[in-house]
PDB file of N, CA and C in Angstrom:
ATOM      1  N   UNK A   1      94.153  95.921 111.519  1.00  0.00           N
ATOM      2  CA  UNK A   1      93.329  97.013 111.066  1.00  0.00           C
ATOM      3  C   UNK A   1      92.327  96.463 110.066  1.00  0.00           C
ATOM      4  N   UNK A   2      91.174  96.793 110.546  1.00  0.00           N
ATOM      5  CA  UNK A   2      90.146  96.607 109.588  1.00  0.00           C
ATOM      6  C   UNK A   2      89.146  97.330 108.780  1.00  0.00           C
ATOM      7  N   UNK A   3      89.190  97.442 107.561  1.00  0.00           N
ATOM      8  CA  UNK A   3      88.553  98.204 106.874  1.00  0.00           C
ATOM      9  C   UNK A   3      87.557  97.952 105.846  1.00  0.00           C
ATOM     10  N   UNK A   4      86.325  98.332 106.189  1.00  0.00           N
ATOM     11  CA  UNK A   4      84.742  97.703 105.962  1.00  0.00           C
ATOM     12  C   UNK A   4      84.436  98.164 104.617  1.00  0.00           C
ATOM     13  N   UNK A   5      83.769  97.407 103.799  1.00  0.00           N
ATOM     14  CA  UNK A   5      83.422  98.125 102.404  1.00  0.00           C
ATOM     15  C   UNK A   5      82.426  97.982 102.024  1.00  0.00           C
ATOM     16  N   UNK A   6      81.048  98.701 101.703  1.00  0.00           N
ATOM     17  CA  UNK A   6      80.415  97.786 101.701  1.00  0.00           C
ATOM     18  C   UNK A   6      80.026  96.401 100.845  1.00  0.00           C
ATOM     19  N   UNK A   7      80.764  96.205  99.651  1.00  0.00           N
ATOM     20  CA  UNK A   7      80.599  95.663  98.542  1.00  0.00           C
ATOM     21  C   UNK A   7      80.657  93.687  99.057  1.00  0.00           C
ATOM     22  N   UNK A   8      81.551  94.010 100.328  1.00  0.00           N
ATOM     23  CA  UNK A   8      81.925  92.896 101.022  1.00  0.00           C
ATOM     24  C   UNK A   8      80.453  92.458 101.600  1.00  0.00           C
ATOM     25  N   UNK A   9      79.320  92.687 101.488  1.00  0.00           N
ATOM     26  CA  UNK A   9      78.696  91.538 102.412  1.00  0.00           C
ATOM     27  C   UNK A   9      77.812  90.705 101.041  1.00  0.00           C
ATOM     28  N   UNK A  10      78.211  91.017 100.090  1.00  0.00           N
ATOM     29  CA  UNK A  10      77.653  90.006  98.688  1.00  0.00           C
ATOM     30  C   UNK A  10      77.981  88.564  99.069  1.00  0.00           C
ATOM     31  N   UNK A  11      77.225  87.537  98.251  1.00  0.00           N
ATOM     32  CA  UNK A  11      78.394  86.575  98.129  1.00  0.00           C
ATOM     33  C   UNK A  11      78.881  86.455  96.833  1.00  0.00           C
ATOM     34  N   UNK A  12      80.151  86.171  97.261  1.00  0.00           N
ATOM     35  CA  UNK A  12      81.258  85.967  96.487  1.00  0.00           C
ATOM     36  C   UNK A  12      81.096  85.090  95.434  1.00  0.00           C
ATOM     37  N   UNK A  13      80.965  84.039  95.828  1.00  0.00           N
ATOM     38  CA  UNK A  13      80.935  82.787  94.737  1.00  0.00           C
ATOM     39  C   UNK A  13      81.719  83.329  93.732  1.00  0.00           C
ATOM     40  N   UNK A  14      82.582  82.903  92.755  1.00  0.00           N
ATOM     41  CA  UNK A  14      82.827  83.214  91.700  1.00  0.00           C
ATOM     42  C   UNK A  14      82.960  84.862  91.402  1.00  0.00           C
ATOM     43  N   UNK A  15      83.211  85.657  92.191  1.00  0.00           N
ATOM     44  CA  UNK A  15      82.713  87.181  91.627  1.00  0.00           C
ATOM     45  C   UNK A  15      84.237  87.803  91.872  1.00  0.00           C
ATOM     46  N   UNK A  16      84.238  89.280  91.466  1.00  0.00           N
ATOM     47  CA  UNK A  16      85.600  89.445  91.925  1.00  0.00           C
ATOM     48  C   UNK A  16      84.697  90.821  92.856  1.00  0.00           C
ATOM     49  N   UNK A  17      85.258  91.030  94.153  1.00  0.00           N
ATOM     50  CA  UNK A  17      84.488  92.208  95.280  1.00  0.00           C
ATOM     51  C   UNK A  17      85.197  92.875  95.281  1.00  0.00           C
ATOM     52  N   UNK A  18      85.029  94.055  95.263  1.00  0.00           N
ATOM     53  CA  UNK A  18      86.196  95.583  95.749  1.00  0.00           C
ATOM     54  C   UNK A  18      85.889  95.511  97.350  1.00  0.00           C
ATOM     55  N   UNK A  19      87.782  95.649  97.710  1.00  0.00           N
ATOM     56  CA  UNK A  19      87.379  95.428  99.357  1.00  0.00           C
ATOM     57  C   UNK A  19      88.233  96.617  99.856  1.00  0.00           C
ATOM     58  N   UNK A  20      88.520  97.365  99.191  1.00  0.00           N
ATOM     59  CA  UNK A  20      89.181  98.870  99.738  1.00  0.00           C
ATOM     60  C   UNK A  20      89.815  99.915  97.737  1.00  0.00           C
ATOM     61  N   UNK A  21      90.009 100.638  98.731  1.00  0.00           N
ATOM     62  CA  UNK A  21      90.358 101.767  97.521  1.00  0.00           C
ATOM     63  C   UNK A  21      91.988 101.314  97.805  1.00  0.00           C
ATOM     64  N   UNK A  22      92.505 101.529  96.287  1.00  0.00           N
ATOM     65  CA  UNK A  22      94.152 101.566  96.322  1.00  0.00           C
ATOM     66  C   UNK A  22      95.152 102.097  97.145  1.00  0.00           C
ATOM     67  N   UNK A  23      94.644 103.725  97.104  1.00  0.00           N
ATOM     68  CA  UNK A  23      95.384 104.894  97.819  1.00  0.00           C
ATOM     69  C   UNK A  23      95.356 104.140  99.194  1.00  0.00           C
ATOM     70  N   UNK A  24      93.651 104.225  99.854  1.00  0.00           N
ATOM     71  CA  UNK A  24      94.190 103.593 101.211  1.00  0.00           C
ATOM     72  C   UNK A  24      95.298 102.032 101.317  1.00  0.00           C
ATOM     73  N   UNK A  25      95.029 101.742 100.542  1.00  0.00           N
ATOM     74  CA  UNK A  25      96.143 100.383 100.590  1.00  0.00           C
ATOM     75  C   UNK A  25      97.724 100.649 100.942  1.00  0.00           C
ATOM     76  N   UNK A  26      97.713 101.692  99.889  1.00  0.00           N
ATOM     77  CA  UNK A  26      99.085 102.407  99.189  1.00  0.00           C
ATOM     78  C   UNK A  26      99.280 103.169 100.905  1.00  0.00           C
ATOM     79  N   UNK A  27      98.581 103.887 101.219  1.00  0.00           N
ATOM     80  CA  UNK A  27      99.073 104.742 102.864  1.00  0.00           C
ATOM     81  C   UNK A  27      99.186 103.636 103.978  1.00  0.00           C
ATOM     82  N   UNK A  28      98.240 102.239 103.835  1.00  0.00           N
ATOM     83  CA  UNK A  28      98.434 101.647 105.034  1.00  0.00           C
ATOM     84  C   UNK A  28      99.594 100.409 105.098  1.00  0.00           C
ATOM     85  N   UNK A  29      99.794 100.270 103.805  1.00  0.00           N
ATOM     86  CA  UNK A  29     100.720  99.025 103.005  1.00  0.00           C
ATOM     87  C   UNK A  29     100.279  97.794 103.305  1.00  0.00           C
ATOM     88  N   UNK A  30      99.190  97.387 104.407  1.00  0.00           N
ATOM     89  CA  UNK A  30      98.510  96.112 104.534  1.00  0.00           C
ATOM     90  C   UNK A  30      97.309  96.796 105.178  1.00  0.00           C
ATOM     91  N   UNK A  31      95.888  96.015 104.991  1.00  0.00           N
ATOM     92  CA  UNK A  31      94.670  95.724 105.534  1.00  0.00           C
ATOM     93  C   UNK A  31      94.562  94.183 105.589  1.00  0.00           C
ATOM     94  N   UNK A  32      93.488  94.055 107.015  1.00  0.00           N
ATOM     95  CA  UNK A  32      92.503  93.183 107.011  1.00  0.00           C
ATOM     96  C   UNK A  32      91.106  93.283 106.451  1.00  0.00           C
ATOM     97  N   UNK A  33      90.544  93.145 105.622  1.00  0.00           N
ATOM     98  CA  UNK A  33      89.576  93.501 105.229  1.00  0.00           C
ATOM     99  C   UNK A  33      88.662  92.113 105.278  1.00  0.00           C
ATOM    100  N   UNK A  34      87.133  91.917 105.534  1.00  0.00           N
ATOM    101  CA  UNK A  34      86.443  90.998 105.771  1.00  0.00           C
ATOM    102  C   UNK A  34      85.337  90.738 104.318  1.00  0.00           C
ATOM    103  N   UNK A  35      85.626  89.576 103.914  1.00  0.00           N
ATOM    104  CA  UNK A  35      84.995  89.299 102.503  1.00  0.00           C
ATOM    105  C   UNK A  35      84.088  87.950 102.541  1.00  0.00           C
ATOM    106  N   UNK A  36      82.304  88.870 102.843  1.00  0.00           N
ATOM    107  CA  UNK A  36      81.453  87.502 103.296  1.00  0.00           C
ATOM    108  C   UNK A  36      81.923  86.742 104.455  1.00  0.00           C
ATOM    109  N   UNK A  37      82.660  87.102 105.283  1.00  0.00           N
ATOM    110  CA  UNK A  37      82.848  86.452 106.202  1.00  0.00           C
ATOM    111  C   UNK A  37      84.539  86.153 106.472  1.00  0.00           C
ATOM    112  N   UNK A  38      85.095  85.765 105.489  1.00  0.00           N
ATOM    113  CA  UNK A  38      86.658  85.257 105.528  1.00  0.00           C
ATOM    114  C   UNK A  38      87.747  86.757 105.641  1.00  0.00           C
ATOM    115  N   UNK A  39      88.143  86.346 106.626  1.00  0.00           N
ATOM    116  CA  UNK A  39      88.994  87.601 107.471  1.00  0.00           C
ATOM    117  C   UNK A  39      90.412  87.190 105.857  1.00  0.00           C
ATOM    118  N   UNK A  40      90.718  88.541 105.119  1.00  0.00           N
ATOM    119  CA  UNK A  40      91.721  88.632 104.042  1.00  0.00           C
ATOM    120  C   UNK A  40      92.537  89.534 104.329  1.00  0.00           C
ATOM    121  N   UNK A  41      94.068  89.444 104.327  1.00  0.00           N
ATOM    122  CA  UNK A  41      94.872  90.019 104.457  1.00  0.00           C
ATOM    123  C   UNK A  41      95.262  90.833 103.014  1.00  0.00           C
ATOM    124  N   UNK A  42      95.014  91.932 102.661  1.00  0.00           N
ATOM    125  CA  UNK A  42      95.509  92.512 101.234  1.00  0.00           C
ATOM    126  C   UNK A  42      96.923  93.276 101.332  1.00  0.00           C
ATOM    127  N   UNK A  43      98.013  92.912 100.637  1.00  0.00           N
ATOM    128  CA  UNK A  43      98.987  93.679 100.768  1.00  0.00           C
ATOM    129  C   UNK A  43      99.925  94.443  99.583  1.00  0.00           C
ATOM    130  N   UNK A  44     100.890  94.957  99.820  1.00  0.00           N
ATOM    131  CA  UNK A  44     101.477  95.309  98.369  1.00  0.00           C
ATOM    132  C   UNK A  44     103.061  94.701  98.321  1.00  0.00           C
ATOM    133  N   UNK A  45     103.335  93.991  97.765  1.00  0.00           N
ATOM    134  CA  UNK A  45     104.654  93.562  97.677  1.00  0.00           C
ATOM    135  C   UNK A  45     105.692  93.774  96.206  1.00  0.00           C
ATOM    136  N   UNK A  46     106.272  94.424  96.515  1.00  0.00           N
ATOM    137  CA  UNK A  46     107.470  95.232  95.400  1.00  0.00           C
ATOM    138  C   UNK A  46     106.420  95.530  93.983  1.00  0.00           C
ATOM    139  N   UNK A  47     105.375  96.940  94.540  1.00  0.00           N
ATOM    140  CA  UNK A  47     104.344  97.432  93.200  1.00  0.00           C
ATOM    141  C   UNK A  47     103.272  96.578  93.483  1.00  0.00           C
ATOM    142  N   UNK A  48     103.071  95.030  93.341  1.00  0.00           N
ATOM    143  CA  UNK A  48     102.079  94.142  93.155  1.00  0.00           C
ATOM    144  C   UNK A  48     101.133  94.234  94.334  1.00  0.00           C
ATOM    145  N   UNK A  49     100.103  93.929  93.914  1.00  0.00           N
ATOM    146  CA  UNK A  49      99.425  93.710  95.331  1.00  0.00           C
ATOM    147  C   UNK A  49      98.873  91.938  95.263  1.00  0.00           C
ATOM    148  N   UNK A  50      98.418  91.506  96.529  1.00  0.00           N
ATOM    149  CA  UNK A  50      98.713  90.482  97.092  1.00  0.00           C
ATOM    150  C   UNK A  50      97.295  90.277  98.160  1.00  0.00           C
ATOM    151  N   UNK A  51      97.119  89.010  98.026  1.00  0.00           N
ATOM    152  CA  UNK A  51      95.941  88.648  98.968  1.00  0.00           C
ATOM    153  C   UNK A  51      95.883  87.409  99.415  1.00  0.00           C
ATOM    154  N   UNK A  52      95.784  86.821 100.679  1.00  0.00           N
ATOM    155  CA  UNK A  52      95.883  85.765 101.464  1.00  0.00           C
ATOM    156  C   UNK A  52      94.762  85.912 102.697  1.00  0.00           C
ATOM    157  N   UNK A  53      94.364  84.117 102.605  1.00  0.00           N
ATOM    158  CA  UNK A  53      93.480  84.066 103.912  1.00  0.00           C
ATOM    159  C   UNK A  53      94.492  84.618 104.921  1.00  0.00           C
ATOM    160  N   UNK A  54      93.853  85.531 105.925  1.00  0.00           N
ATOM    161  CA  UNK A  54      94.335  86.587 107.104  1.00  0.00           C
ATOM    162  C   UNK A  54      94.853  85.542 108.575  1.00  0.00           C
ATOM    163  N   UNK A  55      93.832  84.560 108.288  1.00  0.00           N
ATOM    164  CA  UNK A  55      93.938  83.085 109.317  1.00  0.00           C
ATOM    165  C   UNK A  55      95.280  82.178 109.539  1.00  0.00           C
ATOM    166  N   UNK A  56      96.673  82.223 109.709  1.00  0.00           N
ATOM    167  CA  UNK A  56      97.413  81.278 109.642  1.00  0.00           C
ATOM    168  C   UNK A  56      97.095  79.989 109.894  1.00  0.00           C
ATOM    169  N   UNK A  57      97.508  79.049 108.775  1.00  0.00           N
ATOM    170  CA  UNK A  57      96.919  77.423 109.094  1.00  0.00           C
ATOM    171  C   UNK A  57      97.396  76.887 110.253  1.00  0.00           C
ATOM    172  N   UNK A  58      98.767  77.122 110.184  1.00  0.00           N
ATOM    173  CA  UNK A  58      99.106  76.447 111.781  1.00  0.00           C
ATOM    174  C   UNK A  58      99.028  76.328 113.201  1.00  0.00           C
ATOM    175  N   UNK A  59      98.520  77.901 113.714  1.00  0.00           N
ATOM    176  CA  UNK A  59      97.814  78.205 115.032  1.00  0.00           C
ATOM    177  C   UNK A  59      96.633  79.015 114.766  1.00  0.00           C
ATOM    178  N   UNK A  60      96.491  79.591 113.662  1.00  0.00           N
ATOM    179  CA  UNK A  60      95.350  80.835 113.698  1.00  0.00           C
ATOM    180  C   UNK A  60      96.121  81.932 114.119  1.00  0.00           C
ATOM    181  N   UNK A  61      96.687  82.229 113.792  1.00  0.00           N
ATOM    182  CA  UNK A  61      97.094  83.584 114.173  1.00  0.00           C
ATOM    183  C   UNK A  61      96.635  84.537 113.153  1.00  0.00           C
ATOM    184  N   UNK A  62      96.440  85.715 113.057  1.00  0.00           N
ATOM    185  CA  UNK A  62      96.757  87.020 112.216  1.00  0.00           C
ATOM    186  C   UNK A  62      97.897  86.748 111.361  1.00  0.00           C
ATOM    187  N   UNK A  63      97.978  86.903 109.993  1.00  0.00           N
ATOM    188  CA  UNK A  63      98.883  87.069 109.445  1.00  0.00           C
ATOM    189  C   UNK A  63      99.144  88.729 108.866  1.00  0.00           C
ATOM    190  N   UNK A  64      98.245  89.436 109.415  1.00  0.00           N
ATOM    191  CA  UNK A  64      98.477  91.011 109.596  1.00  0.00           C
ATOM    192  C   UNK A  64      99.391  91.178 110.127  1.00  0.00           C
ATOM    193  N   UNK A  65     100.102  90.808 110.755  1.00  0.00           N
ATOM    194  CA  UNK A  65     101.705  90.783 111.810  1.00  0.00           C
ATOM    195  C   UNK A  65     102.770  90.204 111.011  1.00  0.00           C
ATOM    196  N   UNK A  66     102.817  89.148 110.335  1.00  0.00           N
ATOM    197  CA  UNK A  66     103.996  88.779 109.744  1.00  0.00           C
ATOM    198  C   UNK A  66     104.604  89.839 108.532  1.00  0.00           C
ATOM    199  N   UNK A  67     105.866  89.478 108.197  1.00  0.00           N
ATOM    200  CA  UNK A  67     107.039  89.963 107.879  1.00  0.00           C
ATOM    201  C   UNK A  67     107.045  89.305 106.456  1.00  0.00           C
ATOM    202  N   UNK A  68     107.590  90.330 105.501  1.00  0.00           N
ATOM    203  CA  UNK A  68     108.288  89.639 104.240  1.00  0.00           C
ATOM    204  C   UNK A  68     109.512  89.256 104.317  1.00  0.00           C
ATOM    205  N   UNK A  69     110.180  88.190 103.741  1.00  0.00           N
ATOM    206  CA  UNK A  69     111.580  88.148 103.925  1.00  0.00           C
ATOM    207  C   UNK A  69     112.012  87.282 102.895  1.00  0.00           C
ATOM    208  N   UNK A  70     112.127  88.146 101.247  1.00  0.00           N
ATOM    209  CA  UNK A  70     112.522  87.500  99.908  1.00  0.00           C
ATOM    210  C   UNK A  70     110.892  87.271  99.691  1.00  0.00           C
ATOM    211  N   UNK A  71     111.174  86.188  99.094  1.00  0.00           N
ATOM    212  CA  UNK A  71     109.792  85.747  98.454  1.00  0.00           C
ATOM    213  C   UNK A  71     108.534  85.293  99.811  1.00  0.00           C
ATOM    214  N   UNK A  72     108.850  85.616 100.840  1.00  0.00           N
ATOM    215  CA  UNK A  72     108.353  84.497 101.671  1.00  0.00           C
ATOM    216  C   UNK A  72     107.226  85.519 102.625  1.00  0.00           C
ATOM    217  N   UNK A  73     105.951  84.869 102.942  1.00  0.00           N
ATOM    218  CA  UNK A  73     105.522  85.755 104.005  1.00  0.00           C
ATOM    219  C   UNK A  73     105.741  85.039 105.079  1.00  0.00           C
ATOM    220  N   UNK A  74     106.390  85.299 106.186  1.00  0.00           N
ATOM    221  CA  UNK A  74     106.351  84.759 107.366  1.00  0.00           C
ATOM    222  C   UNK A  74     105.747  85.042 108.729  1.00  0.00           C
ATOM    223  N   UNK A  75     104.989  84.383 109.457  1.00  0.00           N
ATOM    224  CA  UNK A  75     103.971  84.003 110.348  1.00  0.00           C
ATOM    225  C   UNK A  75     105.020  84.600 111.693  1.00  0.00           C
ATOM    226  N   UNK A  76     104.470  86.242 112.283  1.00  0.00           N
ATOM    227  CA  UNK A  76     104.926  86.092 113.381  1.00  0.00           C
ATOM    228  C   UNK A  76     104.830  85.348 114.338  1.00  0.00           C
ATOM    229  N   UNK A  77     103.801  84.089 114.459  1.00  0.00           N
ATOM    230  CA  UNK A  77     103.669  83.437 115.812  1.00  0.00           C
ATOM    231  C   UNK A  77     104.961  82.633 115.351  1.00  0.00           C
ATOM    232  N   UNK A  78     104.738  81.541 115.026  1.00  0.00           N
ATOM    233  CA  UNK A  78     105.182  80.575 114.730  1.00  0.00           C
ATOM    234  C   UNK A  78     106.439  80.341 113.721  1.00  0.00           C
ATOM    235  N   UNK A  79     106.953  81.378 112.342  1.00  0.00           N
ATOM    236  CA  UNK A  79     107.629  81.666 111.680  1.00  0.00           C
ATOM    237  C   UNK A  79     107.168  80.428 110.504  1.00  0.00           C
ATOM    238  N   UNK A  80     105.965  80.094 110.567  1.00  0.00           N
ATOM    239  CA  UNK A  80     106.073  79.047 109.219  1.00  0.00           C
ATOM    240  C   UNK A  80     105.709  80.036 108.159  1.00  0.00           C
ATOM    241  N   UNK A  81     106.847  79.768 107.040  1.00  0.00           N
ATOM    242  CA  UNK A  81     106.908  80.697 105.783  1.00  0.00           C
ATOM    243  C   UNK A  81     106.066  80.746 104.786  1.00  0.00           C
ATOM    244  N   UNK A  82     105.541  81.382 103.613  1.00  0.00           N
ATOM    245  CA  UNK A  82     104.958  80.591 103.095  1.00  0.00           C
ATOM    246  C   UNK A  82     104.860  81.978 101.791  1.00  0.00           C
ATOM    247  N   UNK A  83     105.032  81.200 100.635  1.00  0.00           N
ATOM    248  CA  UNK A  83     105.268  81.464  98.768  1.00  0.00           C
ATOM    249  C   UNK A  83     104.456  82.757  99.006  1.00  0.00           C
ATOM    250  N   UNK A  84     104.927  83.783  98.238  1.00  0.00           N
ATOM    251  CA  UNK A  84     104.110  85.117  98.331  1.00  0.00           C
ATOM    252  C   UNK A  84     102.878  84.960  97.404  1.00  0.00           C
ATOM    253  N   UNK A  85     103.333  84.008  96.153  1.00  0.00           N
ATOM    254  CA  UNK A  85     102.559  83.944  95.380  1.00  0.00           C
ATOM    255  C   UNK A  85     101.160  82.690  95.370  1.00  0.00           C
ATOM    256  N   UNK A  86     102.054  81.542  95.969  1.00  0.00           N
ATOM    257  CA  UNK A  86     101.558  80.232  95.999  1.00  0.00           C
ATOM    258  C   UNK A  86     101.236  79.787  96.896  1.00  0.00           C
ATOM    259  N   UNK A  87     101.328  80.667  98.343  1.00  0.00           N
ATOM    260  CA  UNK A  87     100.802  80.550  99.905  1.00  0.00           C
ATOM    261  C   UNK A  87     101.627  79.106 100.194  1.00  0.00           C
ATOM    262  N   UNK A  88     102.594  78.674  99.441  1.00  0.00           N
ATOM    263  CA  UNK A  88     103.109  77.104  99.793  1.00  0.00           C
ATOM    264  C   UNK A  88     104.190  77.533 100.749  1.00  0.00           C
ATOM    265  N   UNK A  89     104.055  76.260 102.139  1.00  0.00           N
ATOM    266  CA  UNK A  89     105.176  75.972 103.172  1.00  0.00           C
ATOM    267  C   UNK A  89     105.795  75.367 102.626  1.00  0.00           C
ATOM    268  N   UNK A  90     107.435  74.998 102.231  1.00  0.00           N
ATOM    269  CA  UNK A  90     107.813  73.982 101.881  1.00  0.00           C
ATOM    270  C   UNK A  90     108.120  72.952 102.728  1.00  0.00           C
ATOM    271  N   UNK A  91     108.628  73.907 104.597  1.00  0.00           N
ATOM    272  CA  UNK A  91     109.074  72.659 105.012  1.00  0.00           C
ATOM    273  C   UNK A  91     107.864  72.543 105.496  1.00  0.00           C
ATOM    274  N   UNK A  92     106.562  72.157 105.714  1.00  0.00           N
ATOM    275  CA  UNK A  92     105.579  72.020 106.263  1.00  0.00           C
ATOM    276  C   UNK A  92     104.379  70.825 104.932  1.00  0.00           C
ATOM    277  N   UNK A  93     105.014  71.324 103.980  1.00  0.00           N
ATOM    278  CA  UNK A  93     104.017  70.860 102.443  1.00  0.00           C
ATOM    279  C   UNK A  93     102.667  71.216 102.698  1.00  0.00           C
ATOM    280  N   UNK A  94     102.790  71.908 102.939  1.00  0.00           N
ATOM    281  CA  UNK A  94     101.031  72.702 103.164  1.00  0.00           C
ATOM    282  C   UNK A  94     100.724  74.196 102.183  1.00  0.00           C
ATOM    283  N   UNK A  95      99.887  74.656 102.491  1.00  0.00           N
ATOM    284  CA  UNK A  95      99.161  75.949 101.406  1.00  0.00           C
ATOM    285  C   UNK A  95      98.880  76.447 102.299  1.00  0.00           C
ATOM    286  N   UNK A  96      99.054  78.059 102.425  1.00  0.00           N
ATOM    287  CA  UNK A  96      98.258  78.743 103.102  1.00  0.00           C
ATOM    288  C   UNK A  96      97.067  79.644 101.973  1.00  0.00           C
ATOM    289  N   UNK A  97      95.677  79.877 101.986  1.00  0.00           N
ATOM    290  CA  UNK A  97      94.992  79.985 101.057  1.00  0.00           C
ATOM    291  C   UNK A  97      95.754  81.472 100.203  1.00  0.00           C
ATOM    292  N   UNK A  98      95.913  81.759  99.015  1.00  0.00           N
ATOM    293  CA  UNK A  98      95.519  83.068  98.802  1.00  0.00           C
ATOM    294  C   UNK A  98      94.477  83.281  97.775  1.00  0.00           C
ATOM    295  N   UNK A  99      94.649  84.720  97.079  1.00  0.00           N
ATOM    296  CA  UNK A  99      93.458  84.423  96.885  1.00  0.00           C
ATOM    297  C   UNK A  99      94.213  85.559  95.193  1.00  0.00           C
ATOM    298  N   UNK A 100      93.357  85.593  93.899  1.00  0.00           N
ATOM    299  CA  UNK A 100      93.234  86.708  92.982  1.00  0.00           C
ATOM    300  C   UNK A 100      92.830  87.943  93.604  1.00  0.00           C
ATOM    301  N   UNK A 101      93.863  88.697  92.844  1.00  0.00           N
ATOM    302  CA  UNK A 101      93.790  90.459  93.526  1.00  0.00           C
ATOM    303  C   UNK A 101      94.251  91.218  92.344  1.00  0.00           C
ATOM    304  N   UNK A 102      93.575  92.598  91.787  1.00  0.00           N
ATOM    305  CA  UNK A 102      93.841  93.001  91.202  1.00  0.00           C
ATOM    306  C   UNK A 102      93.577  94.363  91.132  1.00  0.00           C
ATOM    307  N   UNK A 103      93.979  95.181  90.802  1.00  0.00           N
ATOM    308  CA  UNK A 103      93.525  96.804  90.515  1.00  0.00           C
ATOM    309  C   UNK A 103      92.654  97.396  89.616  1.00  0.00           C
ATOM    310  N   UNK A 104      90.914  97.627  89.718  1.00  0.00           N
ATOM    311  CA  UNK A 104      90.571  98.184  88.578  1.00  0.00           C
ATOM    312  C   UNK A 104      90.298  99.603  89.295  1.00  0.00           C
ATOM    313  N   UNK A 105      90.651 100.964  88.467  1.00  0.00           N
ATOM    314  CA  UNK A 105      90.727 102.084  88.678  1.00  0.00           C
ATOM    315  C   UNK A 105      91.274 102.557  89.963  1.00  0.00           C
ATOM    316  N   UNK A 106      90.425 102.616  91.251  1.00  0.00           N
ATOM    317  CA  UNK A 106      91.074 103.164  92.846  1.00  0.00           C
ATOM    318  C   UNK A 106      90.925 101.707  93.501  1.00  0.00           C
ATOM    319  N   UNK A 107      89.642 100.804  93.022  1.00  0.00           N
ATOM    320  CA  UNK A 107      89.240  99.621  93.505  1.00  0.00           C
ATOM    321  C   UNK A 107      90.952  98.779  93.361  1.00  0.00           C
ATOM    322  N   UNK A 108      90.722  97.872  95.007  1.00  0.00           N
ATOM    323  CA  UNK A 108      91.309  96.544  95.073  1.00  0.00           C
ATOM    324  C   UNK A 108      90.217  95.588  95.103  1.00  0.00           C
ATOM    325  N   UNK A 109      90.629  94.517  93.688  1.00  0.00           N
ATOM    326  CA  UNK A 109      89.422  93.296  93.807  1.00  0.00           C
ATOM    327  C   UNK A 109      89.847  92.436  94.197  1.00  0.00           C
ATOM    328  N   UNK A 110      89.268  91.501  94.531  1.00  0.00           N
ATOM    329  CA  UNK A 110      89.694  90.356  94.996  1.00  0.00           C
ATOM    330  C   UNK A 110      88.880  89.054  94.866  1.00  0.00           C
ATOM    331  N   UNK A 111      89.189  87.855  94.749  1.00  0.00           N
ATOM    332  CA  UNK A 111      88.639  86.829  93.741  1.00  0.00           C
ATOM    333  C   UNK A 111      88.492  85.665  94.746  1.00  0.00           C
ATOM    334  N   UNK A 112      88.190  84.970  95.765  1.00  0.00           N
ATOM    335  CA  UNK A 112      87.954  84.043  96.505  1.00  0.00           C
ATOM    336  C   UNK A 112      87.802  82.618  95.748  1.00  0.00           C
ATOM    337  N   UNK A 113      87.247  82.813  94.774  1.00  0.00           N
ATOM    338  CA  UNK A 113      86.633  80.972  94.293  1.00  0.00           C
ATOM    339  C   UNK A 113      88.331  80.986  93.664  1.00  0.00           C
ATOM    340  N   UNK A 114      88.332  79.454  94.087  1.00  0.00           N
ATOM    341  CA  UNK A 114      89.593  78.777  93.761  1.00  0.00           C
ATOM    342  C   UNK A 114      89.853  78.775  92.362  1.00  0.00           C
ATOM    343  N   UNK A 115      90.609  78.872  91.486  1.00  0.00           N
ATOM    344  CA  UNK A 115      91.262  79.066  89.946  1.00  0.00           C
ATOM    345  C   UNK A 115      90.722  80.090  89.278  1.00  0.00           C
ATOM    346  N   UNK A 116      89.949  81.465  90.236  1.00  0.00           N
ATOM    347  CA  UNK A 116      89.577  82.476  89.706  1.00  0.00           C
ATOM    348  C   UNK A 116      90.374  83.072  88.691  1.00  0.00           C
TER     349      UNK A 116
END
């Protein structure tokens, strides 16, 4: 599911973009939402919300389909796991990207440049 905003066709560089309202977050419990181009998975995990490249590193798949299970998001194609917080595979030693996400007022922001 994808949901368009317009705030998303800026560039990013360094900025933080509102890429959906909360409530809808809160009714859909995950979006794909598209930021300058990079397909982002936004989600909510126990209260927090949460943001990861949407792209799985290992085949490309959607990670709009995978499953939580403990700390872990896991990749319906393939099942490679990976840190809710730190996008890290362990058995793989790889990163899957995520990204800064945060709540100001109804806005979900979200932060793309790396050590945002």
């Amino acid at each position: 599911m994808t949901a368009p905003h317009p705030e998303t066709a800026i560039d990013v560089a360094d900025e933080w973009v509102s890429v959906c309202l909360a409530s809808d977050l809160s009714r859909a419990g995950r979006l794909v939402v598209d930021v300058a181009g990079t397909p982002v998975l936004v989600m909510w995990n126990d209260g927090d919300p949460l943001a990861f490249h949407d792209t799985c590193i290992h085949k490309g798949r959607s990670l709009s389909e995978a499953v939580v299970f403990g700390d872990r998001l896991v990749c319906a194609g393939h099942q490679w796991s990976f840190d809710l917080r730190t996008g890290y595979c362990k058995v793989r030693d790889r990163y899957q990207p995520v990204y800064r996400v945060s709540i100001d007022g109804d806005d979900v922001v979200v932060n793309l440049s790396p050590g945002a």
